[in-house]
N, C-alpha and C. Protein backbone atom coordinates (compact mmCIF):
# COMPACT_ATOMS: atom_id res chain seq x y z
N UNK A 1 0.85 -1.16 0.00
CA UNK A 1 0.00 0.00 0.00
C UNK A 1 0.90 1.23 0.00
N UNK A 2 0.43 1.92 -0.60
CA UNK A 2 1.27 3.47 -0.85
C UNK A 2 0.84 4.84 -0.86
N UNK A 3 1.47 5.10 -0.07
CA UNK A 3 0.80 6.69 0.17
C UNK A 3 1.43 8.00 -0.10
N UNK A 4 1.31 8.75 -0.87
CA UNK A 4 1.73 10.19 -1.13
C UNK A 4 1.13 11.05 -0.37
N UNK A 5 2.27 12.10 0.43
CA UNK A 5 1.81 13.06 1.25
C UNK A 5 2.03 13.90 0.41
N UNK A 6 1.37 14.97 0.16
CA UNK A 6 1.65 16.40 -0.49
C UNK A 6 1.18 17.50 0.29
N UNK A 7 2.03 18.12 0.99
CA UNK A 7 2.11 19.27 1.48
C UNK A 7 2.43 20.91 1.25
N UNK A 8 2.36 21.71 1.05
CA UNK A 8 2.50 23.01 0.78
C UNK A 8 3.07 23.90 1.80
N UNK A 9 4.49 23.89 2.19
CA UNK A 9 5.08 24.70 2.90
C UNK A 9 5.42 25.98 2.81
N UNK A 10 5.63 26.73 3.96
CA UNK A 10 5.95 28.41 3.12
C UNK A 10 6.51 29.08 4.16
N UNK A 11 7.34 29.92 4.09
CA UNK A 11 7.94 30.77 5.34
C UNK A 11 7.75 32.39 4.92
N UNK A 12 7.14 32.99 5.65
CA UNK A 12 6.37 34.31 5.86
C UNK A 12 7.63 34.99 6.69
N UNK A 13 8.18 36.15 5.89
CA UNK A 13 9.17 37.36 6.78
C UNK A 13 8.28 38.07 7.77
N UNK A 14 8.98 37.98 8.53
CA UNK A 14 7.69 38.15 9.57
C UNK A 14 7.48 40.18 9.29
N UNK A 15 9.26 40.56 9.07
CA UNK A 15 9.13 42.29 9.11
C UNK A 15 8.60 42.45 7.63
N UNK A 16 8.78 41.80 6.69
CA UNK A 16 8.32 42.45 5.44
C UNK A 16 6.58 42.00 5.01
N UNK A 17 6.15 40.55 5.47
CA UNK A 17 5.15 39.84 5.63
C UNK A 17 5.62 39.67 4.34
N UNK A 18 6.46 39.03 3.47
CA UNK A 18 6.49 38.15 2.30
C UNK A 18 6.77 36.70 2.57
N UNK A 19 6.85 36.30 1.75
CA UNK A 19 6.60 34.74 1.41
C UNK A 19 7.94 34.61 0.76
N UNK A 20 8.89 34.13 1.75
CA UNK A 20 10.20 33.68 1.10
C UNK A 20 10.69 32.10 1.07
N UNK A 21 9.75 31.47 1.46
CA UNK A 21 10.01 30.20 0.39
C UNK A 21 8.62 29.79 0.65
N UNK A 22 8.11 29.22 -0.51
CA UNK A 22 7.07 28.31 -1.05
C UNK A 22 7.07 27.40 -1.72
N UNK A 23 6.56 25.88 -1.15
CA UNK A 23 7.49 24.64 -1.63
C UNK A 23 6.14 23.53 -1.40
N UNK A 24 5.62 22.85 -2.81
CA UNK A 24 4.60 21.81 -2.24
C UNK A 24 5.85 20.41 -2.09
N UNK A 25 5.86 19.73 -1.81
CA UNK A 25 6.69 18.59 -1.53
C UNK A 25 5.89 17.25 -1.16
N UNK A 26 6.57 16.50 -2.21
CA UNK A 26 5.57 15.24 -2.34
C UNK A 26 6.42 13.74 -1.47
N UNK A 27 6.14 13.40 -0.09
CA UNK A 27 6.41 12.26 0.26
C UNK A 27 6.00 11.06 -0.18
N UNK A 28 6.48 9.93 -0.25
CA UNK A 28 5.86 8.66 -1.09
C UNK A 28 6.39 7.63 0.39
N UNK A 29 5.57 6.85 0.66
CA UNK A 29 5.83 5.46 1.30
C UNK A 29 4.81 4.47 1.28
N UNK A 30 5.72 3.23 1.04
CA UNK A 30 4.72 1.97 0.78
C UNK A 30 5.35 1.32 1.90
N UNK A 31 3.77 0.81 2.29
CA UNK A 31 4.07 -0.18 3.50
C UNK A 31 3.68 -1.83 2.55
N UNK A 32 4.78 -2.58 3.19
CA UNK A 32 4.62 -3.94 2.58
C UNK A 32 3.77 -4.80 3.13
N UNK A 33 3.27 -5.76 2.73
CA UNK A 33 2.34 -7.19 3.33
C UNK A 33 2.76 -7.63 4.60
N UNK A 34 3.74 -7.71 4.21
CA UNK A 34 5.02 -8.11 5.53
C UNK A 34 5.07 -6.89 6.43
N UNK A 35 5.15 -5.83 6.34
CA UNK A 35 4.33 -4.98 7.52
C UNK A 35 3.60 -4.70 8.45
N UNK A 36 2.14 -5.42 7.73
CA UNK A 36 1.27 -5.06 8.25
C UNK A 36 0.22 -6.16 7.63
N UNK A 37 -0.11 -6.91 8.37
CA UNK A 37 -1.32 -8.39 7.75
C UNK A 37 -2.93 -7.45 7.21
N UNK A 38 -3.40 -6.75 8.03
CA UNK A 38 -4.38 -5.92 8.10
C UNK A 38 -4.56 -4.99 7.62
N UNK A 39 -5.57 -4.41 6.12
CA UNK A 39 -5.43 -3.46 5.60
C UNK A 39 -5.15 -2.17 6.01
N UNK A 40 -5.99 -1.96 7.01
CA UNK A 40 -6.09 -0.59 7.74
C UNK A 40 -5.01 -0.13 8.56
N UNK A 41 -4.06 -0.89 9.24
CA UNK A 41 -2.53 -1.19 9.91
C UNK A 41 -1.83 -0.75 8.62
N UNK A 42 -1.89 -1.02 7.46
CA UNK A 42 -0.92 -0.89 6.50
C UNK A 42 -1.14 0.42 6.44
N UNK A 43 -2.46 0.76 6.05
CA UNK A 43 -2.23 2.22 5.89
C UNK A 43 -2.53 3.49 6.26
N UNK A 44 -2.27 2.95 7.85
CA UNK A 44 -1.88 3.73 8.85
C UNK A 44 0.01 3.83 8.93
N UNK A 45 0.61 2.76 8.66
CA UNK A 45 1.73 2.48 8.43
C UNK A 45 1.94 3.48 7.61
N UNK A 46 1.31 3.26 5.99
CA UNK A 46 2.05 3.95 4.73
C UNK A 46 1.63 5.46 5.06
N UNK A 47 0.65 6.07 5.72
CA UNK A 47 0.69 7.29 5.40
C UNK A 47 1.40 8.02 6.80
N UNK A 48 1.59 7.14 8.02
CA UNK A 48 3.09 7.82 8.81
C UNK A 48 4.18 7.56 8.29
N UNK A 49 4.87 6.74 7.51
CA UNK A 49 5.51 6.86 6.76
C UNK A 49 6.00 8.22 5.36
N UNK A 50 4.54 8.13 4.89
CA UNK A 50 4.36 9.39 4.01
C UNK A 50 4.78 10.97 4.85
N UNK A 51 4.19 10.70 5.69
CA UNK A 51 4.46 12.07 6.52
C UNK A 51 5.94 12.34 6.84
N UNK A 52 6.70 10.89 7.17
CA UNK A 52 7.87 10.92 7.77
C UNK A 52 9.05 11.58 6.55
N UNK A 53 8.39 10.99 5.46
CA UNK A 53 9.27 10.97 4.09
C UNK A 53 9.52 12.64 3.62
N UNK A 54 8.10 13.24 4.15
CA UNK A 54 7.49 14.62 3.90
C UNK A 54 8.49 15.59 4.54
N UNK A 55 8.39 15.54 5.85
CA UNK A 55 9.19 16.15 6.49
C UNK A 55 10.75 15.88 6.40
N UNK A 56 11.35 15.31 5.82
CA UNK A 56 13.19 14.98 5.64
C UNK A 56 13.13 15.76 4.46
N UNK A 57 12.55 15.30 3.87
CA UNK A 57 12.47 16.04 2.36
C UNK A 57 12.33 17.63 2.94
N UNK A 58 11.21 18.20 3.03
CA UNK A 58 11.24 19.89 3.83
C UNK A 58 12.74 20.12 4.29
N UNK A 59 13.43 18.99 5.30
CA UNK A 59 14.43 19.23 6.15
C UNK A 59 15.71 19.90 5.53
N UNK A 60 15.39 18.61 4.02
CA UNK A 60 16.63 19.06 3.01
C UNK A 60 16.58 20.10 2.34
N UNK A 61 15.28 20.94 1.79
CA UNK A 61 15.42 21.88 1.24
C UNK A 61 15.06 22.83 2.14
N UNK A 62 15.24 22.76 3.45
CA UNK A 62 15.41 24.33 4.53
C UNK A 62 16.84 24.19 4.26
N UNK A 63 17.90 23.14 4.46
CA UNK A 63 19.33 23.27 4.55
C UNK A 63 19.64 23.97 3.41
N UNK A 64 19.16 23.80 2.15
CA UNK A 64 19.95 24.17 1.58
C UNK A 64 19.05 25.55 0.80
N UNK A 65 18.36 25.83 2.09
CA UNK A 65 17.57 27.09 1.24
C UNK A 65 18.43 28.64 1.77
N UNK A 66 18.36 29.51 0.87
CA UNK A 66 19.10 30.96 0.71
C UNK A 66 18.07 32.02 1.05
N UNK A 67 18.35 32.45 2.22
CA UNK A 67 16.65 33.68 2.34
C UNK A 67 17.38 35.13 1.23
N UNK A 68 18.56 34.88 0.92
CA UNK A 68 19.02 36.30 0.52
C UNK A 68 19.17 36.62 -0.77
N UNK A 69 18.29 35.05 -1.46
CA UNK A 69 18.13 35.12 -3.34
C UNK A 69 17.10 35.75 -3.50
């Protein structure tokens, strides 16, 4: 079972009130058979997973984001 999180992140200057980064970001995780015997276990599995995938991904593009482009 597989789940895509898609989220829409954004960071607001707080003194100018702009929008200096805006980012939808798509997590993907599949939970396997072997996971989870029970449909609903699986995808409870795949979409904390999805979430988990969601947020590293965000993590990587705060590191390597530039507020001064």
């Amino acid at each position: 079972m597989t789940v895509t999180a898609n989220v829409r992140y954004s960071l607001i200057d707080t003194m100018t009130r702009k929008e200096v980064f805006s980012k939808v970001i798509a997590g993907t995780f599949t939970a396997k058979f072997s996971d989870a015997f029970v449909g609903t276990e699986r995808l409870k599995l795949a979409n904390e997973g999805a979430a988990r995938t969601n947020i590293q991904l965000l993590v990587g593009e705060l590191l390597q984001f530039n507020p001064s482009r």
